[in-house]
PDB file of N, CA and C in Angstrom:
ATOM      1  N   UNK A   1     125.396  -4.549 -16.034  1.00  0.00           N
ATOM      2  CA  UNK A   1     125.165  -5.002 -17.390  1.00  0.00           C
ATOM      3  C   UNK A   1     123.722  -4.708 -17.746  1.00  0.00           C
ATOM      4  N   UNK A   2     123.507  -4.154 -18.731  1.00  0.00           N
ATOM      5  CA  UNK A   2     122.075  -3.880 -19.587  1.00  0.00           C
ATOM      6  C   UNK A   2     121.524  -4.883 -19.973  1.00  0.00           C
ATOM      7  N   UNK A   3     120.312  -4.765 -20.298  1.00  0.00           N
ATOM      8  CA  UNK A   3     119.280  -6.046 -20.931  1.00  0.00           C
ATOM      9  C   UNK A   3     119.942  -6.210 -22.093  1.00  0.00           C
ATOM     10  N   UNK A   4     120.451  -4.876 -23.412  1.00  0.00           N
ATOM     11  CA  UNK A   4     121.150  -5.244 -24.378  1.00  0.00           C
ATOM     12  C   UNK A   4     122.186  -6.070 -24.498  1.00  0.00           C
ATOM     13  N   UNK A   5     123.520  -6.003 -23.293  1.00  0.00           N
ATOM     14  CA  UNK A   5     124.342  -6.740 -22.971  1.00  0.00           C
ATOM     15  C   UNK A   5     124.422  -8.438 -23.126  1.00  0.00           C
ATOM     16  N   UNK A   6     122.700  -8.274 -22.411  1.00  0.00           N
ATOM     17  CA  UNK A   6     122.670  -9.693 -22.045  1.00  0.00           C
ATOM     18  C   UNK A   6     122.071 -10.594 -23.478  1.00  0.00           C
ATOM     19  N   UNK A   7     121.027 -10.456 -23.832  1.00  0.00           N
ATOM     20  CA  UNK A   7     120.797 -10.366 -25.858  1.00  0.00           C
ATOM     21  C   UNK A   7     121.813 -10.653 -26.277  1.00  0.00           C
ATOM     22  N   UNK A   8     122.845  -9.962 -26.032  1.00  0.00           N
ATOM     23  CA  UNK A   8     124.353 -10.223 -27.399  1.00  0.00           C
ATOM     24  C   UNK A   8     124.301 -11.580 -26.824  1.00  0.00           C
ATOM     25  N   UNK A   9     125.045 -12.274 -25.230  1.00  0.00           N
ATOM     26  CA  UNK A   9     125.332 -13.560 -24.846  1.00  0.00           C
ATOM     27  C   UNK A   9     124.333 -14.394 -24.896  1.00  0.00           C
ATOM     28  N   UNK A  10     123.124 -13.976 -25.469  1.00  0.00           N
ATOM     29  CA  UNK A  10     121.863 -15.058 -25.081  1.00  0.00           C
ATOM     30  C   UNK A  10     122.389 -16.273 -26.112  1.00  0.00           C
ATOM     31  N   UNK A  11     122.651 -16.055 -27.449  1.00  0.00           N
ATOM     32  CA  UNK A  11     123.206 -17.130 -28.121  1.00  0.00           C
ATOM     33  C   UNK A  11     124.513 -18.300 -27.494  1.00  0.00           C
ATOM     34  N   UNK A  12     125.122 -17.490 -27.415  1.00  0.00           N
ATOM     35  CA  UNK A  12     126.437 -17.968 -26.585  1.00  0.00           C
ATOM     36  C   UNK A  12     125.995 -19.039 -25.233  1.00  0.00           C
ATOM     37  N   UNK A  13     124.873 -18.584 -24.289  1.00  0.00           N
ATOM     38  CA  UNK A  13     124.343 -19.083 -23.478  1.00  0.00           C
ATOM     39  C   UNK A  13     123.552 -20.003 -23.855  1.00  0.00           C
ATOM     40  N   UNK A  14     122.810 -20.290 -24.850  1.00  0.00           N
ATOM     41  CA  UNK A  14     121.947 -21.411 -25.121  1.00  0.00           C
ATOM     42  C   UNK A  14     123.228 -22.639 -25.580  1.00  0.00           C
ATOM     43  N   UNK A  15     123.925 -22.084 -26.193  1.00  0.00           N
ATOM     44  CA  UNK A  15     124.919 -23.378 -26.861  1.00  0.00           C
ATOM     45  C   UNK A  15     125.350 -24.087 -25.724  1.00  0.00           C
ATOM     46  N   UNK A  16     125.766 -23.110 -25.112  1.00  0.00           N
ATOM     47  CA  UNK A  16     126.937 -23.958 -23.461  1.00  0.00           C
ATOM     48  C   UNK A  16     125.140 -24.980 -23.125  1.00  0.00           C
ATOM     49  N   UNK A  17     124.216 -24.133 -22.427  1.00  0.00           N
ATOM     50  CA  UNK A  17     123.520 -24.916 -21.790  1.00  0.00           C
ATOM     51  C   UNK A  17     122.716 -26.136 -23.069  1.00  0.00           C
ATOM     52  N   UNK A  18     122.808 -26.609 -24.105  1.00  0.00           N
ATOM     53  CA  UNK A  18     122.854 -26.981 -25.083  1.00  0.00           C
ATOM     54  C   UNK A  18     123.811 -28.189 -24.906  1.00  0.00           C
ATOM     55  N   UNK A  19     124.910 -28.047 -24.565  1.00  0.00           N
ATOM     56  CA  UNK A  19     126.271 -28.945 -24.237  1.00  0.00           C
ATOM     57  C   UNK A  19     127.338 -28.583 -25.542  1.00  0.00           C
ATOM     58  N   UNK A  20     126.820 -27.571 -26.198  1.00  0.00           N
ATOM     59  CA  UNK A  20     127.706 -27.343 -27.539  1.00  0.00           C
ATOM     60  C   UNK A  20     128.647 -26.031 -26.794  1.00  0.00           C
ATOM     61  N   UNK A  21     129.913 -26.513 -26.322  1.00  0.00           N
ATOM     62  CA  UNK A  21     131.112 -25.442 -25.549  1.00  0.00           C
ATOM     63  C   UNK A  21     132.492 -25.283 -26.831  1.00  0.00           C
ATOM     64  N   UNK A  22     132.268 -26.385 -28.452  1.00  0.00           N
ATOM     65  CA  UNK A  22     133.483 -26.115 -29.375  1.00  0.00           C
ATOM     66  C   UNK A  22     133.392 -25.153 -29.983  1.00  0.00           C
ATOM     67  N   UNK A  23     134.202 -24.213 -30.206  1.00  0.00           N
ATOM     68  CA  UNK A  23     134.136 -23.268 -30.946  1.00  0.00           C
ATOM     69  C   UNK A  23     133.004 -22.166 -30.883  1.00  0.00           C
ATOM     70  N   UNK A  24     132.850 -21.616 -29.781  1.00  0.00           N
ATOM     71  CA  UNK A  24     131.971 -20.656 -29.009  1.00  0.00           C
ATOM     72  C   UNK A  24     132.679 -19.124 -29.458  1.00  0.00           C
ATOM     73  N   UNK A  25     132.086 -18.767 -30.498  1.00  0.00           N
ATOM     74  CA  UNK A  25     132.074 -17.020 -31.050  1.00  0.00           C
ATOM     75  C   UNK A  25     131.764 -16.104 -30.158  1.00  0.00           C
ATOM     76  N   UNK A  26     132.635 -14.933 -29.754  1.00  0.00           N
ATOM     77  CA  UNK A  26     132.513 -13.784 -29.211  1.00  0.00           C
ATOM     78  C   UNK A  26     131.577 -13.199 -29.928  1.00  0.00           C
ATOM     79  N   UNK A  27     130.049 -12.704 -29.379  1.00  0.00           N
ATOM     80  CA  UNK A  27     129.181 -11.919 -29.814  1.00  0.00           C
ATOM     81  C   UNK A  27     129.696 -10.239 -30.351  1.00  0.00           C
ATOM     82  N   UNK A  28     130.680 -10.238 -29.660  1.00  0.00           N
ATOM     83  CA  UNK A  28     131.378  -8.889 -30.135  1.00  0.00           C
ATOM     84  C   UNK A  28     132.127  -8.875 -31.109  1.00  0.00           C
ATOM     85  N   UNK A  29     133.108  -9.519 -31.215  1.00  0.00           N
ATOM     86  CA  UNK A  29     134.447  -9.498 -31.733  1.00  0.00           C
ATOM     87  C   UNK A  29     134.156 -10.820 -32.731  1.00  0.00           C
ATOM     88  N   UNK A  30     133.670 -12.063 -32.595  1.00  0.00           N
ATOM     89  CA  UNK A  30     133.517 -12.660 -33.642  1.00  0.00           C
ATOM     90  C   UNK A  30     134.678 -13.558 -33.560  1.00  0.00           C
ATOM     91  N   UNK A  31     135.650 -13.618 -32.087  1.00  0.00           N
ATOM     92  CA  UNK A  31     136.385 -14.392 -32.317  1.00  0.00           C
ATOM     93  C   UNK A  31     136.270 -15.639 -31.789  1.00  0.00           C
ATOM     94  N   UNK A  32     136.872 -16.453 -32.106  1.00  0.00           N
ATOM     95  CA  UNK A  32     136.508 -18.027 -31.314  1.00  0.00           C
ATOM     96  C   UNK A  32     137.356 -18.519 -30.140  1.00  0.00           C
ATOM     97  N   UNK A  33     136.692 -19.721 -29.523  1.00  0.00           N
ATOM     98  CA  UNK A  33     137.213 -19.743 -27.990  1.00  0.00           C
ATOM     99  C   UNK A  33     137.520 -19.247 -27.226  1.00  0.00           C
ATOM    100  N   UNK A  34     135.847 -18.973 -26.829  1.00  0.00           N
ATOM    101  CA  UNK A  34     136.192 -18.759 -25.340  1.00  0.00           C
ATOM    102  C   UNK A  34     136.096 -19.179 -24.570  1.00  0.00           C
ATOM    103  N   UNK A  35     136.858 -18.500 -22.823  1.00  0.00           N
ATOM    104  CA  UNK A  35     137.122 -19.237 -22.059  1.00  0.00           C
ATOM    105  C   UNK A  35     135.731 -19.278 -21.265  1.00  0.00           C
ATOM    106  N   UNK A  36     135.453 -20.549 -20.714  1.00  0.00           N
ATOM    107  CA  UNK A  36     134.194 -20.673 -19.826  1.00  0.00           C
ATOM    108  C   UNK A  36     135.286 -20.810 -18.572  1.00  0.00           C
ATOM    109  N   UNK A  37     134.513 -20.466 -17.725  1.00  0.00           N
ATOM    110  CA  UNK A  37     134.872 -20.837 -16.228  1.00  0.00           C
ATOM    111  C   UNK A  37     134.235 -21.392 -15.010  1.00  0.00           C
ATOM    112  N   UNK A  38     134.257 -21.978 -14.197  1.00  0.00           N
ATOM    113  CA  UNK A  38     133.124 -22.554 -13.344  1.00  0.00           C
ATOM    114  C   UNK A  38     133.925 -22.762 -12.044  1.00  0.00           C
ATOM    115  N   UNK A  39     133.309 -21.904 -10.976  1.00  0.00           N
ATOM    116  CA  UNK A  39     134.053 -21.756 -10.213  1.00  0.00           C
ATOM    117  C   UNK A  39     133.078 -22.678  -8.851  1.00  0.00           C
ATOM    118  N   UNK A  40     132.295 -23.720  -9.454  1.00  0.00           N
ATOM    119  CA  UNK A  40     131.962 -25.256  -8.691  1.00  0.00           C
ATOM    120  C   UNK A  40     130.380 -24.983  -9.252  1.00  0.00           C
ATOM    121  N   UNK A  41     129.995 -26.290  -8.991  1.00  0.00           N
ATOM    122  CA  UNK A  41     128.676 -26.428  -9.368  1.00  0.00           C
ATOM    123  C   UNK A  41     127.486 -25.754  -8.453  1.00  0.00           C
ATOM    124  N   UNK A  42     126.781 -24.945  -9.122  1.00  0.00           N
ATOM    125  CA  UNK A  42     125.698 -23.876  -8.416  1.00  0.00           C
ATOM    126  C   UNK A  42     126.669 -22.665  -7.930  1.00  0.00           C
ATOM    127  N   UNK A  43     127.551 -22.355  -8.605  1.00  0.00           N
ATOM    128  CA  UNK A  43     127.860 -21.069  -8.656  1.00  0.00           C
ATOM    129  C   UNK A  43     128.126 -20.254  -9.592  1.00  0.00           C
ATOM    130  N   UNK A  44     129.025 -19.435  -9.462  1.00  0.00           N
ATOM    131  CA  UNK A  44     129.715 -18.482 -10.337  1.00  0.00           C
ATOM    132  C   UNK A  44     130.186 -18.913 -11.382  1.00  0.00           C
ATOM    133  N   UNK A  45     129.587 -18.309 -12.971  1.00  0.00           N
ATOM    134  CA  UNK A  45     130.248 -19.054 -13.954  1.00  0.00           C
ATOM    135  C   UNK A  45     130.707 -18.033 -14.879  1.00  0.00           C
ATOM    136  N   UNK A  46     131.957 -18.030 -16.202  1.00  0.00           N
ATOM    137  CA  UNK A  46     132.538 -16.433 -16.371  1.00  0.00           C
ATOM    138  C   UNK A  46     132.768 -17.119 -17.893  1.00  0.00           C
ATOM    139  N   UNK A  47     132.249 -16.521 -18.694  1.00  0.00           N
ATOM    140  CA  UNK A  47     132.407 -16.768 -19.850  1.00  0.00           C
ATOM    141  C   UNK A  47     132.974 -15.431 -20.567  1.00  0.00           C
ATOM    142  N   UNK A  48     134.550 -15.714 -20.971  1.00  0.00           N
ATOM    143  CA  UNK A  48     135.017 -14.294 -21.638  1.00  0.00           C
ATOM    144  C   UNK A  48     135.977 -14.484 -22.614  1.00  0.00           C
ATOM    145  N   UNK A  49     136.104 -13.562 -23.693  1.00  0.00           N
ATOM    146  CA  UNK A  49     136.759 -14.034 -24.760  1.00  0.00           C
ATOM    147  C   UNK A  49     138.632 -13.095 -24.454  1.00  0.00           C
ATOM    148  N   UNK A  50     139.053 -13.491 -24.677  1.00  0.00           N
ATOM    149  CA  UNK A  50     140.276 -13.557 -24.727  1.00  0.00           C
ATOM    150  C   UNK A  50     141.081 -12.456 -25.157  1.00  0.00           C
ATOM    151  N   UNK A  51     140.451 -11.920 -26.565  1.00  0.00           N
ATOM    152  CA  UNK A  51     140.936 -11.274 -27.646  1.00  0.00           C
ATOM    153  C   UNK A  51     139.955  -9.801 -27.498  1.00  0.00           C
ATOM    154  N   UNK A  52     138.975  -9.520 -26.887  1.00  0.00           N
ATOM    155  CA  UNK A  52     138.072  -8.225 -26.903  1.00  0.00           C
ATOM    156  C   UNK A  52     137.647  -8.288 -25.012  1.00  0.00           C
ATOM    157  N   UNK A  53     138.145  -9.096 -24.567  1.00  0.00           N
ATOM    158  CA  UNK A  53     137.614  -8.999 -22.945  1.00  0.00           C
ATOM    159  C   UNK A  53     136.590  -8.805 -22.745  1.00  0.00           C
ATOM    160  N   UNK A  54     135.404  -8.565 -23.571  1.00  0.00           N
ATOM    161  CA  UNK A  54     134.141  -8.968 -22.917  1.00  0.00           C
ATOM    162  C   UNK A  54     133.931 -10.169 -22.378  1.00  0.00           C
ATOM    163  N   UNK A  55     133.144 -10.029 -21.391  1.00  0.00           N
ATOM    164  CA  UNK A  55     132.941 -11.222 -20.744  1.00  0.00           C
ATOM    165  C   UNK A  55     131.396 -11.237 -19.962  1.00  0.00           C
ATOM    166  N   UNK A  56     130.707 -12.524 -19.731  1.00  0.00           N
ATOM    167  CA  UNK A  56     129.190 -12.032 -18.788  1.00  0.00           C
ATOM    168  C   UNK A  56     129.834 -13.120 -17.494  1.00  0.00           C
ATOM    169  N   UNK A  57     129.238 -12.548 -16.562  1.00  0.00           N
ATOM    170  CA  UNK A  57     129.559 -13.352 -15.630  1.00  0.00           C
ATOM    171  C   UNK A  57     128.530 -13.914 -14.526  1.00  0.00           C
ATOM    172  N   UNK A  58     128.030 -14.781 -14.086  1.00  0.00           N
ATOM    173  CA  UNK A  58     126.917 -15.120 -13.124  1.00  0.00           C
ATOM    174  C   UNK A  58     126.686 -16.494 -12.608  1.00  0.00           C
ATOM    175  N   UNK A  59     125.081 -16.854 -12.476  1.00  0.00           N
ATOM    176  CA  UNK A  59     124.650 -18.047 -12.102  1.00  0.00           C
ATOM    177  C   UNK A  59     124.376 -18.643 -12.931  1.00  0.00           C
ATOM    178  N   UNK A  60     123.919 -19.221 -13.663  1.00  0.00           N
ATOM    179  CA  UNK A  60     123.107 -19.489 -14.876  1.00  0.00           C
ATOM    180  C   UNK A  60     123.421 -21.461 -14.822  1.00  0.00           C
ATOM    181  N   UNK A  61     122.411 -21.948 -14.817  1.00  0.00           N
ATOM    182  CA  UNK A  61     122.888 -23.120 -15.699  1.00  0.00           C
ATOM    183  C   UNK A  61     123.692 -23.493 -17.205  1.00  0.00           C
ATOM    184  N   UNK A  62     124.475 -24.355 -16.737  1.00  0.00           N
ATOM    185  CA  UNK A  62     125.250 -24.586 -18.324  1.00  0.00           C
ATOM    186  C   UNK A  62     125.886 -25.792 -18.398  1.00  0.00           C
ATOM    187  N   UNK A  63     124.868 -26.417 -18.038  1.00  0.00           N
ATOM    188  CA  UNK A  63     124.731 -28.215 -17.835  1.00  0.00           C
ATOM    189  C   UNK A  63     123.897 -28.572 -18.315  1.00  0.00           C
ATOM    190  N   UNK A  64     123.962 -29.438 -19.161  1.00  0.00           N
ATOM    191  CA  UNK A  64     122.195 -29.639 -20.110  1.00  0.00           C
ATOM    192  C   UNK A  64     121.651 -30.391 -19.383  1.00  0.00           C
ATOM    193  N   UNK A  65     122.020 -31.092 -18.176  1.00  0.00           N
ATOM    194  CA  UNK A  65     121.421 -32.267 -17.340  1.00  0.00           C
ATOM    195  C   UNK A  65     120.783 -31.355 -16.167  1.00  0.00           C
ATOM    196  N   UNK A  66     121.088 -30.103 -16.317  1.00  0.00           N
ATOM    197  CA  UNK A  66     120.360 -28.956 -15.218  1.00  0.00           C
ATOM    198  C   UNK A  66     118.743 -28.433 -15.666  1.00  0.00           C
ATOM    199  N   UNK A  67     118.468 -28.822 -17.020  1.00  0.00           N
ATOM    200  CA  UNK A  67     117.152 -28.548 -17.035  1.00  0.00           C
ATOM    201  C   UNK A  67     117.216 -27.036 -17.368  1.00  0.00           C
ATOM    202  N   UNK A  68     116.329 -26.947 -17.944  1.00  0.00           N
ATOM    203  CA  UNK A  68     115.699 -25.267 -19.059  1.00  0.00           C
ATOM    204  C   UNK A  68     117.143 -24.764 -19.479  1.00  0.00           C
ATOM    205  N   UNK A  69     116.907 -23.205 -19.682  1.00  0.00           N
ATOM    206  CA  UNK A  69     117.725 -22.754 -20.283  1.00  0.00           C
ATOM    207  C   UNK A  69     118.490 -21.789 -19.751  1.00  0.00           C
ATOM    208  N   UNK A  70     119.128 -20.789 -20.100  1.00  0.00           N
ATOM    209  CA  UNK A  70     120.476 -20.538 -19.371  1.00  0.00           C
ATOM    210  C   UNK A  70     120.087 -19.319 -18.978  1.00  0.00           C
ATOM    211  N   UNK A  71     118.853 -19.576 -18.083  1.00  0.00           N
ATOM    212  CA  UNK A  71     118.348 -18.092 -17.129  1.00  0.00           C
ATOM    213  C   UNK A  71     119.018 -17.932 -15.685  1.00  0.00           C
ATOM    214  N   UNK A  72     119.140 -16.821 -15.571  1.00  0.00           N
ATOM    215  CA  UNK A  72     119.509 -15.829 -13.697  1.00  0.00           C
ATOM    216  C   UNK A  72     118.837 -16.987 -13.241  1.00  0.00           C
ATOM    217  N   UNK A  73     120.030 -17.214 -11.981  1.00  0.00           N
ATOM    218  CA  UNK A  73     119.492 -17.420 -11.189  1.00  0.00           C
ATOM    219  C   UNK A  73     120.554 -16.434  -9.911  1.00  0.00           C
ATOM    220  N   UNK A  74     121.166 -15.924 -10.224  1.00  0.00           N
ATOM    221  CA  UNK A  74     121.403 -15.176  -9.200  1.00  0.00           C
ATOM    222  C   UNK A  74     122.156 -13.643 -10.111  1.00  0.00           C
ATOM    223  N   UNK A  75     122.735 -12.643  -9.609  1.00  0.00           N
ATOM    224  CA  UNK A  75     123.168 -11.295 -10.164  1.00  0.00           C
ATOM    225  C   UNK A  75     123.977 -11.659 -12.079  1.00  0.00           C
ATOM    226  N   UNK A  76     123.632 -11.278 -12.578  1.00  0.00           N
ATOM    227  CA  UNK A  76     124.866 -11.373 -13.805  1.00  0.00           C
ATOM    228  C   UNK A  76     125.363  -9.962 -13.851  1.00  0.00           C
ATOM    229  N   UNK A  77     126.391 -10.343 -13.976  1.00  0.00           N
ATOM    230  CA  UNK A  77     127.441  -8.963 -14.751  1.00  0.00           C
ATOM    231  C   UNK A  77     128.124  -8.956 -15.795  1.00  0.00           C
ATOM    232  N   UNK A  78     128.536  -7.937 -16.395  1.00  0.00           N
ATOM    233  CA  UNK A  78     129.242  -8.288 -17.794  1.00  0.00           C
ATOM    234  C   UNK A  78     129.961  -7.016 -18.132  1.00  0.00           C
ATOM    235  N   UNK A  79     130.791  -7.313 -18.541  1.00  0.00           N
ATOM    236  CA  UNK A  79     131.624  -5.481 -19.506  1.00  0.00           C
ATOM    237  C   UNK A  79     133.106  -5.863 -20.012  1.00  0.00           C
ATOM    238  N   UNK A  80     133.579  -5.099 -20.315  1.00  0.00           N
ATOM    239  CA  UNK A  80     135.007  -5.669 -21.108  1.00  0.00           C
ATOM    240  C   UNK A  80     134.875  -4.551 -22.415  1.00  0.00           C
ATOM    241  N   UNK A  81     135.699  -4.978 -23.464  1.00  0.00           N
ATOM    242  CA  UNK A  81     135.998  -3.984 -24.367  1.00  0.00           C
ATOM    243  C   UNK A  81     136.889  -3.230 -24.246  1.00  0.00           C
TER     244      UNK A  81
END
């Protein structure tokens, strides 16, 4: 995934880590709800829309009780379309 990639989800990423997860817009496609995923706490988390399959996928906080904002903390990936 490109630095551009990651820009499109930066919005998307502040809301979750924000605690705002209703009605979360595909930066691409513009469509609503998407799916978050959390595959346990301090890991892998997959945020992808449904309807255009983009998706980013990584570490990131997205717990507002986790403190700052929804930076790497370990590899992100992303692609779909």
């Amino acid at each position: 995934m490109g630095d551009d990639d990651f820009i499109y989800w930066q919005d998307v990423l502040d809301e979750i880590a924000a605690g705002r997860r209703a009605q979360l817009r595909c930066p691409f496609c513009q469509t609503a709800g998407l799916a978050i995923t959390e595959k346990g706490p301090g890991t892998t988390t997959r945020i992808e829309c449904a309807s255009c399959r983009h998706f980013i996928e990584g570490r990131f906080p997205i717990d507002p009780t986790a403190g700052g904002g929804p930076t790497s903390s370990g590899p992100i990936k992303g692609g779909g379309g």
